[in-house]
Structure formats: structure tokens, C-alpha cells
Protein backbone atom coordinates (compact mmCIF):
# COMPACT_ATOMS: atom_id res chain seq x y z
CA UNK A 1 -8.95 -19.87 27.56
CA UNK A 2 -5.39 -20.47 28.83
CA UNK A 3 -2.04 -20.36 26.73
CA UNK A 4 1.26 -19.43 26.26
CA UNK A 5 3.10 -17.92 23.58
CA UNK A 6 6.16 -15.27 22.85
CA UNK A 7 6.34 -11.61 23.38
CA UNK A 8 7.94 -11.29 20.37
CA UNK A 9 5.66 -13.61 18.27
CA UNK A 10 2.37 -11.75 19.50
CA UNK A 11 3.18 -8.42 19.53
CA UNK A 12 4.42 -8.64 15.85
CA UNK A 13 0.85 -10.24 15.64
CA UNK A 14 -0.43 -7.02 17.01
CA UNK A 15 1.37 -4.93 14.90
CA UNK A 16 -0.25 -6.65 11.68
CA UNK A 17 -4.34 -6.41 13.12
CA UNK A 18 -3.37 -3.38 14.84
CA UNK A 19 -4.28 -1.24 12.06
CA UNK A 20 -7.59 -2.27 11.08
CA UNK A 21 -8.36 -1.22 15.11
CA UNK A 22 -11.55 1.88 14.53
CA UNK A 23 -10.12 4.73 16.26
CA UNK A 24 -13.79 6.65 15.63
CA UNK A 25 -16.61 4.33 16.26
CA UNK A 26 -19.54 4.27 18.51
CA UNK A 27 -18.93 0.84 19.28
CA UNK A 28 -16.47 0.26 21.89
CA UNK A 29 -16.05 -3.14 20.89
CA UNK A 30 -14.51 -2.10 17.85
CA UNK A 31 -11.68 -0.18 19.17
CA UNK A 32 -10.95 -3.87 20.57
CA UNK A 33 -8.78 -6.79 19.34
CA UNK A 34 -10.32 -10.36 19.11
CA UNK A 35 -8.01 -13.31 20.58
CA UNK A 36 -9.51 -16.60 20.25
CA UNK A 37 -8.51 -20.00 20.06
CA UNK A 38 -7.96 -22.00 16.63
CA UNK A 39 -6.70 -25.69 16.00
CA UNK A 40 -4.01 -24.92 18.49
CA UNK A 41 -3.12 -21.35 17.28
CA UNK A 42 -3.80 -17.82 18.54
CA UNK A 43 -5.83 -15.94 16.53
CA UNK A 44 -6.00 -12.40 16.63
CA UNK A 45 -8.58 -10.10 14.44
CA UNK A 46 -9.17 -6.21 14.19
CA UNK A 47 -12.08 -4.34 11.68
CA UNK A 48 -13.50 -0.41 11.77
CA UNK A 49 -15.97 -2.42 9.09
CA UNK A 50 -14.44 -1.50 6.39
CA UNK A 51 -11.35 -3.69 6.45
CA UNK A 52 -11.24 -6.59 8.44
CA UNK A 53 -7.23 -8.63 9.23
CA UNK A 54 -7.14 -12.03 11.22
CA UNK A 55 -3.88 -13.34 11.64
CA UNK A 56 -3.08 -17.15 13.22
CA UNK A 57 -0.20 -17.01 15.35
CA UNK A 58 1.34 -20.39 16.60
CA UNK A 59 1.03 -20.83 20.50
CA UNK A 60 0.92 -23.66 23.08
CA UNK A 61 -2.84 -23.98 23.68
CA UNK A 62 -4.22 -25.71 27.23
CA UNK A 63 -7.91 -24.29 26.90
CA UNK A 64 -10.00 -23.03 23.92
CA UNK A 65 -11.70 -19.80 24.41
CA UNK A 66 -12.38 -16.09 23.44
CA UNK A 67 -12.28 -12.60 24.27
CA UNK A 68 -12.01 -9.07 22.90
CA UNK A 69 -9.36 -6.97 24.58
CA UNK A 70 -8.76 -2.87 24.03
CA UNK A 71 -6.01 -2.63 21.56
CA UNK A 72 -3.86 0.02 22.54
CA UNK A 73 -3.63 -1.03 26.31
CA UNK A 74 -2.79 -4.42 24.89
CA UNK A 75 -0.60 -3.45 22.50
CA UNK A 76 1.36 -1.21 25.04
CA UNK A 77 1.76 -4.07 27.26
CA UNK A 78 2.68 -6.47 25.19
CA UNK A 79 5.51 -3.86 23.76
CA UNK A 80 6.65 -3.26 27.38
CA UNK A 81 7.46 -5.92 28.98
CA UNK A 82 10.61 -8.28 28.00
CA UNK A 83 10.70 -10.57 24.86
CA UNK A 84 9.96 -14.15 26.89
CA UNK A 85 6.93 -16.50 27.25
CA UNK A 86 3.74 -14.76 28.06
CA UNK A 87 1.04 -17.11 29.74
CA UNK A 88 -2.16 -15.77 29.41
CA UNK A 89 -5.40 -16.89 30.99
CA UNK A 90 -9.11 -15.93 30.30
CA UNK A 91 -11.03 -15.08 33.94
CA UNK A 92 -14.58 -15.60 32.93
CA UNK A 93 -16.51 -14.36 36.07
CA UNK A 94 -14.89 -10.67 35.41
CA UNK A 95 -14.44 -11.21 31.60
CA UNK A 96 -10.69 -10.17 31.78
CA UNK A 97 -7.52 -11.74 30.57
CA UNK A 98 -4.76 -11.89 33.23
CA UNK A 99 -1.26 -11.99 31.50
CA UNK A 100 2.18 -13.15 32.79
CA UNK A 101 5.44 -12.31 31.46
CA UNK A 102 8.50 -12.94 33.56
CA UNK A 103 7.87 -10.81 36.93
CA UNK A 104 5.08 -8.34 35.52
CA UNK A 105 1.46 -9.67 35.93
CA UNK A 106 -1.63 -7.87 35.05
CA UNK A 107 -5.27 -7.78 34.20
CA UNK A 108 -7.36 -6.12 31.32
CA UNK A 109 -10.63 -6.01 31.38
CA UNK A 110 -12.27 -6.99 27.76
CA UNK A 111 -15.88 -7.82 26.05
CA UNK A 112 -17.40 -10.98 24.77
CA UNK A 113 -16.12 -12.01 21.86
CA UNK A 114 -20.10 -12.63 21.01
CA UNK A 115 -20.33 -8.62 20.22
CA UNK A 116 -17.42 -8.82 17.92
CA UNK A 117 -18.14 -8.78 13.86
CA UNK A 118 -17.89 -11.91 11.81
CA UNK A 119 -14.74 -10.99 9.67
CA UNK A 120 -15.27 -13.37 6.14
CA UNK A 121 -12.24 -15.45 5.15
CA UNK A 122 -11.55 -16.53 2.07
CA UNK A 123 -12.24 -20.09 2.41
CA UNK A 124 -14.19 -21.48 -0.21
CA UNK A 125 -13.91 -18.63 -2.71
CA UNK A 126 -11.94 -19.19 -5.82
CA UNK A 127 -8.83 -17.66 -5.53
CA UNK A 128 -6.24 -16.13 -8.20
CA UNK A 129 -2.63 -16.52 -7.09
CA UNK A 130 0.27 -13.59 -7.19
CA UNK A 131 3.75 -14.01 -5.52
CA UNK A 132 3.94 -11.70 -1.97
CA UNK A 133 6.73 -9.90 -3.87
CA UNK A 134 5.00 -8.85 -6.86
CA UNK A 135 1.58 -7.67 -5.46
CA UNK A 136 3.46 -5.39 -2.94
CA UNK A 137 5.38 -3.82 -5.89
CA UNK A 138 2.47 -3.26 -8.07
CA UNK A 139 0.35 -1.95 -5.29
CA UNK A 140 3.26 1.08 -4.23
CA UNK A 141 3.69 1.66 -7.97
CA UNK A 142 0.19 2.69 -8.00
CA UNK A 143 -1.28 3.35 -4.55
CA UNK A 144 0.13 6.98 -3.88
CA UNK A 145 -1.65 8.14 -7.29
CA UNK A 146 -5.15 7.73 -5.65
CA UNK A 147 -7.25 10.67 -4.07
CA UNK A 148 -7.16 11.05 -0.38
CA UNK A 149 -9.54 8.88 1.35
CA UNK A 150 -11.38 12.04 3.00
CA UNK A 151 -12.26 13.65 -0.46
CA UNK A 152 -15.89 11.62 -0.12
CA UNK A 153 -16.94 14.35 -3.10
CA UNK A 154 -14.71 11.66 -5.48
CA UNK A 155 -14.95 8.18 -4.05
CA UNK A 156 -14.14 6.23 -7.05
CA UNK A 157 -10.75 8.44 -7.09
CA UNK A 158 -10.18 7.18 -3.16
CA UNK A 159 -9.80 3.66 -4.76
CA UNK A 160 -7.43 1.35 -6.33
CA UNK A 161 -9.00 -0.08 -10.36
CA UNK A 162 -8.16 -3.91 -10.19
CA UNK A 163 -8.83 -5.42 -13.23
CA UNK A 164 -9.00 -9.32 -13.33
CA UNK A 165 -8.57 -10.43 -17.30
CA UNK A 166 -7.48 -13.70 -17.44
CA UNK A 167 -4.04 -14.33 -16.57
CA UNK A 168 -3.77 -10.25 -16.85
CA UNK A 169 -3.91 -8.17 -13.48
CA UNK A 170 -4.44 -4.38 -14.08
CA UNK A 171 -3.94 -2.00 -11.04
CA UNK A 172 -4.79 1.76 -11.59
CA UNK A 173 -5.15 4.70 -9.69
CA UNK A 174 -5.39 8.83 -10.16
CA UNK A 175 -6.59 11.41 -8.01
CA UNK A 176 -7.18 14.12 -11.24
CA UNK A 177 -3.46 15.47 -11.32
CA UNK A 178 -1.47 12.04 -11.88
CA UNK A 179 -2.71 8.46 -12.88
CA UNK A 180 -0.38 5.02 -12.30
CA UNK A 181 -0.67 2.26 -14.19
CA UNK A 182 0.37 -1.33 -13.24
CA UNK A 183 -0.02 -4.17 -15.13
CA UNK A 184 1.41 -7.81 -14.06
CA UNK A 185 0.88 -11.49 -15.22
CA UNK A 186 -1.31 -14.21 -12.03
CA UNK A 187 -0.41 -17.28 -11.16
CA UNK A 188 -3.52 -18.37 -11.29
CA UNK A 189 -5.94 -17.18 -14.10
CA UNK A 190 -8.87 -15.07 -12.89
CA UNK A 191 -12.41 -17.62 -12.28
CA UNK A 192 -13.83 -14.66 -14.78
CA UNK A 193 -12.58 -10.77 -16.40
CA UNK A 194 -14.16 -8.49 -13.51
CA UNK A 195 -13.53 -4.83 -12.41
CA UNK A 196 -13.66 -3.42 -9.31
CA UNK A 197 -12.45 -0.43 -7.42
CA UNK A 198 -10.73 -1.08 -4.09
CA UNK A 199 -9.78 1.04 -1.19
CA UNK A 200 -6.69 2.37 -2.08
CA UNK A 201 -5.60 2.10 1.90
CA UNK A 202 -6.63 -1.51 2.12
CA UNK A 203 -3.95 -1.90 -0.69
CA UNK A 204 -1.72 -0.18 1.04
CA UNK A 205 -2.29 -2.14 4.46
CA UNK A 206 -2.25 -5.55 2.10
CA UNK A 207 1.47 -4.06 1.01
CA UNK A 208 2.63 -3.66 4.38
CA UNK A 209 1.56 -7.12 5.62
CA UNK A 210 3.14 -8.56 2.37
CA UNK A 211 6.46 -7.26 3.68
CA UNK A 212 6.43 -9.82 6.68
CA UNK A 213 5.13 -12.92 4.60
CA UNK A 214 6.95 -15.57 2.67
CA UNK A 215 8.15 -13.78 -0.13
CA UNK A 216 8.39 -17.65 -2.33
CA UNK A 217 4.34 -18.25 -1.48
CA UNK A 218 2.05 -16.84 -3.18
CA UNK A 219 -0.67 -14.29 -2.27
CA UNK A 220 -4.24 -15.82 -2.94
CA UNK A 221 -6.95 -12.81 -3.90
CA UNK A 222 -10.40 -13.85 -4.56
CA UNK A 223 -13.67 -11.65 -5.04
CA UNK A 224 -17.00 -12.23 -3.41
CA UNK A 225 -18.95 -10.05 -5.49
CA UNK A 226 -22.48 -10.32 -3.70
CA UNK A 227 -20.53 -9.49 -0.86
CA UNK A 228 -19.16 -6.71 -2.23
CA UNK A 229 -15.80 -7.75 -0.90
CA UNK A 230 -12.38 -8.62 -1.76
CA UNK A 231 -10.02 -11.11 0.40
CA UNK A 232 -6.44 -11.63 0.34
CA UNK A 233 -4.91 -14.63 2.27
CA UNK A 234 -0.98 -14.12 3.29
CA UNK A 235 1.54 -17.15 4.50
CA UNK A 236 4.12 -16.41 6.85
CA UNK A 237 7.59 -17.00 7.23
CA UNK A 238 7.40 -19.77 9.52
CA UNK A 239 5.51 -22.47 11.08
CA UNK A 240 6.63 -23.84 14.56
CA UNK A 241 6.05 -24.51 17.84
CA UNK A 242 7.94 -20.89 19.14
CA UNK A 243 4.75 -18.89 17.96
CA UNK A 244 5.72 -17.60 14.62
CA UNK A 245 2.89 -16.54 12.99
CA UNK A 246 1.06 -18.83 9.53
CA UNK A 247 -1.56 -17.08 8.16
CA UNK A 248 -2.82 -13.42 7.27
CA UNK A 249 -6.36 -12.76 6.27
CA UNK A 250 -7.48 -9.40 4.93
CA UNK A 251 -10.64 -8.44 4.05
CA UNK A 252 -12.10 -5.35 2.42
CA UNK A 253 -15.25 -3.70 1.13
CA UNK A 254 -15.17 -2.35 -2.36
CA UNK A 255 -15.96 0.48 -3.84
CA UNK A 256 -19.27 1.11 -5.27
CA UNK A 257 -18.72 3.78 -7.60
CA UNK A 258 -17.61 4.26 -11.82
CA UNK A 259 -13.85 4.60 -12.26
CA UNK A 260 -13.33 7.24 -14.76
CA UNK A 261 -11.41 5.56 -18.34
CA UNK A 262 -7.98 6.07 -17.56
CA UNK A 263 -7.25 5.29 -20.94
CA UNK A 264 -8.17 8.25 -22.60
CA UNK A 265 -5.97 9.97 -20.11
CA UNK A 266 -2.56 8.61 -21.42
CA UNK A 267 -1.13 10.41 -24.52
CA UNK A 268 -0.93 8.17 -27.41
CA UNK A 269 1.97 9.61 -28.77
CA UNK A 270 5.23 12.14 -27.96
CA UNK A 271 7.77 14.71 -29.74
CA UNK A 272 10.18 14.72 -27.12
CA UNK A 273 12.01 11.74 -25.46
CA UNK A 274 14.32 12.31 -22.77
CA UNK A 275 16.11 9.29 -20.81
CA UNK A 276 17.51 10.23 -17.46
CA UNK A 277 19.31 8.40 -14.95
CA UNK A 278 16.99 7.46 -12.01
CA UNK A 279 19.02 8.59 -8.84
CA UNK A 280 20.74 11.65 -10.85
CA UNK A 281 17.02 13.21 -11.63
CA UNK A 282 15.90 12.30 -7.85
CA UNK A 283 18.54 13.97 -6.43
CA UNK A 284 18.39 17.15 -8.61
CA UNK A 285 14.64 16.69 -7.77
CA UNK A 286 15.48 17.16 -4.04
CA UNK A 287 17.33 19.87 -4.26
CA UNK A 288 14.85 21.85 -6.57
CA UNK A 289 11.76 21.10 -4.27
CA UNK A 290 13.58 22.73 -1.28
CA UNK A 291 13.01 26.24 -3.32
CA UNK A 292 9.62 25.08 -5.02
CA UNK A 293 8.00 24.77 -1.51
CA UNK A 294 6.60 28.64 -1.97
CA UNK A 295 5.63 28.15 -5.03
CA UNK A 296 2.78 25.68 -4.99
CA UNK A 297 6.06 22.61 -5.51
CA UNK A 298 6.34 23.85 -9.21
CA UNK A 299 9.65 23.31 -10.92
CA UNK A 300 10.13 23.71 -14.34
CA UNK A 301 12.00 20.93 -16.50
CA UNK A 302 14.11 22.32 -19.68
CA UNK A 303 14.45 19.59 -22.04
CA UNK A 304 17.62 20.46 -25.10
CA UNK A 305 18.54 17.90 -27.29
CA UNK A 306 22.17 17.21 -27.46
CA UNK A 307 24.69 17.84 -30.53
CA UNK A 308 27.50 16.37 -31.95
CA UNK A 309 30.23 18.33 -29.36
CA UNK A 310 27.44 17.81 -26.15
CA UNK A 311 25.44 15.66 -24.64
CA UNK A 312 21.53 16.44 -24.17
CA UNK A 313 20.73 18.03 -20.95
CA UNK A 314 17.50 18.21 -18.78
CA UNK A 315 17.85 21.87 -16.41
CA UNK A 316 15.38 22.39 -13.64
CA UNK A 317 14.66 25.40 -12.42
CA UNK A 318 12.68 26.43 -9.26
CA UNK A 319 12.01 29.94 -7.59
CA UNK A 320 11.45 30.96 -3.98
CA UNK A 321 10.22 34.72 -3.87
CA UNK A 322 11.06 34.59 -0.28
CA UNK A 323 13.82 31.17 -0.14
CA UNK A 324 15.92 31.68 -3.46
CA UNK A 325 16.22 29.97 -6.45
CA UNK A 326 17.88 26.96 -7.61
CA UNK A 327 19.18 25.53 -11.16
CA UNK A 328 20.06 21.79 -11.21
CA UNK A 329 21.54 20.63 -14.76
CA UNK A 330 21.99 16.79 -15.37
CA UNK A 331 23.34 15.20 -18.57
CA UNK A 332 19.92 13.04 -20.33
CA UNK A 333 19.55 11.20 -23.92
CA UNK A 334 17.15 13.65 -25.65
CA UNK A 335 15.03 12.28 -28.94
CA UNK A 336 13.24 14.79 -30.65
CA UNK A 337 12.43 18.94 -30.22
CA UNK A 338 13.53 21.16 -27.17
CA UNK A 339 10.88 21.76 -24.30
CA UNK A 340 10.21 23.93 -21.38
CA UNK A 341 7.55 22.28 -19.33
CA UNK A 342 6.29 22.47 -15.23
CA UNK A 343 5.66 19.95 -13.34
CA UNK A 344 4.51 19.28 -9.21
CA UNK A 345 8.14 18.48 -7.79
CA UNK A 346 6.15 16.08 -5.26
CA UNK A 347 4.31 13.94 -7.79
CA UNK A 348 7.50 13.67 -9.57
CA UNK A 349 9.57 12.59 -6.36
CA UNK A 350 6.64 10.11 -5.57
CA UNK A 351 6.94 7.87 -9.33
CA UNK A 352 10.70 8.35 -8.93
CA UNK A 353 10.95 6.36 -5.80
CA UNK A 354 8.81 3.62 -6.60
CA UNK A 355 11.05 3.15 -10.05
CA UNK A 356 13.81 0.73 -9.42
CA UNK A 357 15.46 0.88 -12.68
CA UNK A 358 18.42 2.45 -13.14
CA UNK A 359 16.80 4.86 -16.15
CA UNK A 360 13.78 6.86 -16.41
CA UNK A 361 11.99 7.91 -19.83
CA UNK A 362 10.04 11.34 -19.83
CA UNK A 363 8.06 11.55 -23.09
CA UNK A 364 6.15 14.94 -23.65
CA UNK A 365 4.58 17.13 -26.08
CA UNK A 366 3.89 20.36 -24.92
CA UNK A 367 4.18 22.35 -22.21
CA UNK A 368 0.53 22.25 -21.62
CA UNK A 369 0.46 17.96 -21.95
CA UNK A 370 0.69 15.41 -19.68
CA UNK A 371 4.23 14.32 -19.25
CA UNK A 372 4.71 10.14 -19.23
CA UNK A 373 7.25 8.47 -16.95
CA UNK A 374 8.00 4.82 -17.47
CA UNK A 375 10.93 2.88 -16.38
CA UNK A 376 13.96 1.98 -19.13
CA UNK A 377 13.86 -1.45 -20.13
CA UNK A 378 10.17 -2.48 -19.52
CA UNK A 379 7.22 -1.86 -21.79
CA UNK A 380 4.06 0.57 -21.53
CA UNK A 381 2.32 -2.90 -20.56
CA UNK A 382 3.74 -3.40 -17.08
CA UNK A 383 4.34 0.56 -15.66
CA UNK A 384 2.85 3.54 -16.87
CA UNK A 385 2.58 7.41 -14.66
CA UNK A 386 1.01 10.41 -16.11
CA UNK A 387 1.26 13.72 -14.83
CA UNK A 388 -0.59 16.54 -15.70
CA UNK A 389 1.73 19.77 -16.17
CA UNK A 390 1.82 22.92 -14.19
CA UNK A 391 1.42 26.53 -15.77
CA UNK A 392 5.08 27.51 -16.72
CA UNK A 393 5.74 30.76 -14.16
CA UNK A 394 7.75 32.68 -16.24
């Protein structure tokens, strides 16, 4: 195996695998990164098993060949030494990959590629399409609702609902305290309607990789169900002879486990309405959580309608027994009764920043309902949050 490619071009390659490296496992092979040889590209694959990424980087190719190297050594090379052709060469006898970049030369010692995993790709699966765009917005609208991957006593919650209907894609996620909704149109209609649960940090690893792909070609997703597996296939930017990287391929296992109905969990109906401006209510939010740290993050929203000589007004309120306190007023378009109501000023900052319209609707109840957030100007079909209310500390 012999070739040459870019510092900057590989270790951006790196940077995309990197992250499906196991940090944990009893096999030292996975803690390694696969580099082999493909149709005149580099490719480079990571998995801990769970989630597999190959990525095809362009390079100039003299000798096909493979190897596994240790990811963080070659990672911290690669990172370290200046951004200009590296040559690399495979030494068989020693199984070790000597690498040349301007005056530094040195050799890692790696396994056989034989004792790596087979990582699936999604050739010859159906596929549904989604622009690189959209599926990275849907998936942060919804991702940070889901339970924390170590909470194995709720492993459905851990996971992402993806809901194939058609030319309907439904993403949603809760972790008991909050629920996101996310609902978009494909590309490409779904082969068949099919649920499944997936990893809610495989979304989130799909959403950073989306970031450095061609935002005007679509993502393709397709679902090998007696695999138990879900692939996404990326494009990137460019394709040329300078080593800028084509293709992403991400696999990951799915959840085997009932997602609760999140259904039931949104309230069908309000009595108070109260439009805010986005950046006013996350600053105010800000200020408020800096006293609501002692207190479990509770601050407490006052909803009053306006009248005909004032404007309606949203106050929060949040109290420190050892910090302070602090009362934020901002002016809001209220619909219906007055309320006092608590909410967790984290899960509130969290919707707020993955809303990027300029208003936000609140619709409650009671002080002892969930509270719904959706963005001004789109319907309950495309984003929906729920959060469940705090005890008012009065």
C-alpha cells in the first residue's frame, strides 16, 4: 500500500471516523482506524459496534493495500505536522505504516486489516432521499430531548422515533420531562411506512457529518431491517484530484425496544397563548438561570394578558437562597387567561436555540400542564416541544 494525499484532506477525514473510534473495548483493534485502498481513493473506517463511519477520501494511489492504525496516535500526527503532501507507505514484514510529511518521518505500528469488522454500506438497499440541510435541522430539533445514553433502565428513551410514512418523515424524542417533535416531507417516498427507534447519538454524529457535506445533495437513508440497522450515505463538497473527500457512510444499530405514544403526551388544546420574541425570551432566559442554578434550574413564567393602555407581558422570576433573585419582564402577545407556571430554565434554553424563527408561541393550561413551544409561522405538523412543568415554589 503506497500513496499520497494532503494533510489537510486526511486529517479532516479523521476527524469525521474519529468518533465512531471504541474508547472501552476489549479489542484493541477497535480502538484502531481502518485505511485501505478503493478505486483510487483512501478509505478510512472507525466502529465501537454500534455505529460504524467509512469515509472515501480522494488520494493519488501507486499500490492497493490495507491496514488498521491506532487512532489517536494517528490522529495526533496527522494534526501535527504541516498542511502539505503526506506519502504514506504500508511495510508489510513489521505491519506498520511509515508516513512522510515535509521533513518529519515516522512509523506506527498497526494490525491486519483482516481483524477489523465488516462495516455494511448501503449499497443495494433502497434508499429514501432528504437534503443534508434538512436532516441536520430536524435531527437538533429533536435529538437533545432524548434520555442519556447511560440510563440502560429506559433504552427506548436513549433513542431517536423515526417514522417512515410515505413521503412523511417523523422524528421524535423524550426522556420523561420534555418530548420534540419533528416532522418533514422526503425526497424520495419511503419503499414501505416503518418505525424504528434509533440511537439518539448516531443522529447526532449523522448531524455533525451533515455539516461538512454538500448541502444541494441529498442524504440517502435506507433500513435493513433483518439487520437491524439503519445507513445513511453523505456526498461531499468536492471531488478532485487534491484529496477532498466524496463519500460518508454511517451505519447504526437500532433500537430494539417499544417507544412510548408520544401522542397522548401533547395537550390537545390551551387557555393561554402567549407569543414572544425568540432572542428577547432567550436572553431573559439567561439571565434568570444564573439565579435558578440552586434551585433545581426552576424559574417561574408569569403570563398577564395585555389591555387596552398595555401591552401583555411574560415576567420570570427565579430565586437563589444563597445567589439572589432575579425578575426579567419582556413585552409578549397574550390570548386568553393570566398564568403563573414553572418550568426547567435548561429545557427551555435547549428548544429556544434550536428555534430559528424570529417568534415563539407558549400555549398552556395550568400550572400543573405541560407547556407547548412551537415556532411562529409554521404548523403543529413540522415542530412541536412539550415540557412538563415544575412545582411553582412559592
Amino acid at each position: 500500500m503506497r500513496l499520497s494525499i494532503l494533510q489537510e484532506n486526511l486529517s479532516k477525514g479523521l476527524s469525521i471516523v474519529g468518533r465512531a473510534v471504541s474508547s472501552r473495548s476489549t479489542l484493541p483493534v477497535l480502538g484502531n482506524i481502518l485505511l485501505s485502498t478503493d478505486e483510487n481513493r483512501l478509505k478510512l473506517a472507525a466502529t465501537n459496534l454500534e455505529i460504524g463511519v467509512s469515509c472515501w477520501l480522494g488520494a493519488q494511489v501507486e499500490d492497493d493495500g490495507a491496514i488498521t492504525l491506532p487512532a489517536r496516535l494517528l490522529t495526533d500526527w496527522i494534526n501535527s505536522v504541516p498542511s502539505e503532501r503526506i506519502d504514506l507507505e504500508m511495510v508489510v514484514r513489521t505491519m506498520s505504516m511509515n508516513l512522510k510529511c515535509a521533513r518529519f518521518e515516522s512509523n506506527i505500528k498497526g494490525i491486519d486489516a483482516s481483524e477489523f469488522p465488516l462495516i455494511p454500506t448501503a449499497d443495494g438497499e433502497e434508499a429514501m432521499g432528504l437534503p443534508a440541510a434538512t436532516l441536520r435541522k430536524i435531527i437538533d430539533q429533536v435529538v437533545f430531548a432524548a434520555a442519556d445514553a447511560k440510563d440502560t433502565s429506559r433504552p427506548s428513551l436513549t433513542g431517536v422515533l423515526t417514522r417512515f410514512e410515505g413521503e412523511r418523515l417523523t422524528l421524535a424524542a423524550t426522556d420523561g420531562y420534555r418530548l420534540s417533535v419533528r416532522r418533514t416531507l422526503l425526497t424520495t417516498s419511503a419503499p414501505e411506512d416503518l418505525s424504528i427507534i434509533v440511537p439518539a447519538r448516531s443522529l447526532a454524529e449523522v448531524s455533525r457529518i451533515s455539516g461538512e457535506t454538500d448541502p444541494d445533495k441529498p442524504v440517502e437513508l435506507s433500513v435493513a431491517v433483518a439487520r437491524n440497522q439503519i445507513l445513511f450515505r453523505l456526498t461531499g463538497k468536492g471531488e478532485d484530484e487534491r484529496g477532498a473527500f466524496h463519500q460518508v457512510d454511517l451505519v447504526s444499530q437500532l433500537i430494539d425496544a417499544k417507544f412510548p405514544d408520544f401522542t397522548a403526551i401533547i395537550p390537545k388544546g390551551f387557555t393561554t397563548r402567549t407569543v414572544l420574541d425568540t432572542a428577547a425570551f432567550q436572553r431573559a432566559l439567561k439571565v434568570a438561570s444564573l439565579f435558578a442554578r440552586d434551585a433545581s434550574d426552576r424559574v417561574m413564567l408569569q403570563i398577564t394578558p395585555g389591555s387596552d393602555t398595555a401591552p401583555g407581558q411574560l415576567t420570570l422570576k427565579a430565586t437563589s437562597a444563597e445567589a439572589g433573585d432575579n425578575v426579567s419582564e419582556i413585552d409578549a402577545l397574550v390570548e386568553g387567561d393570566a398564568l403563573e407556571i414553572a418550568f426547567n430554565a435548561r429545557y427551555l434554553i435547549d428548544v429556544l436555540s434550536v428555534i430559528d424563527t424570529p417568534q415563539v408561541v407558549l400555549e398552556t393550561s395550568r400550572s400543573d400542564r405541560p407547556g407547548v413551544f412551537r415556532p411562529v409561522g409554521t404548523g403543529p405538523e413540522e415542530f412541536t416541544h412539550v415540557i412538563m412543568p415544575m412545582q411553582l415554589n412559592r
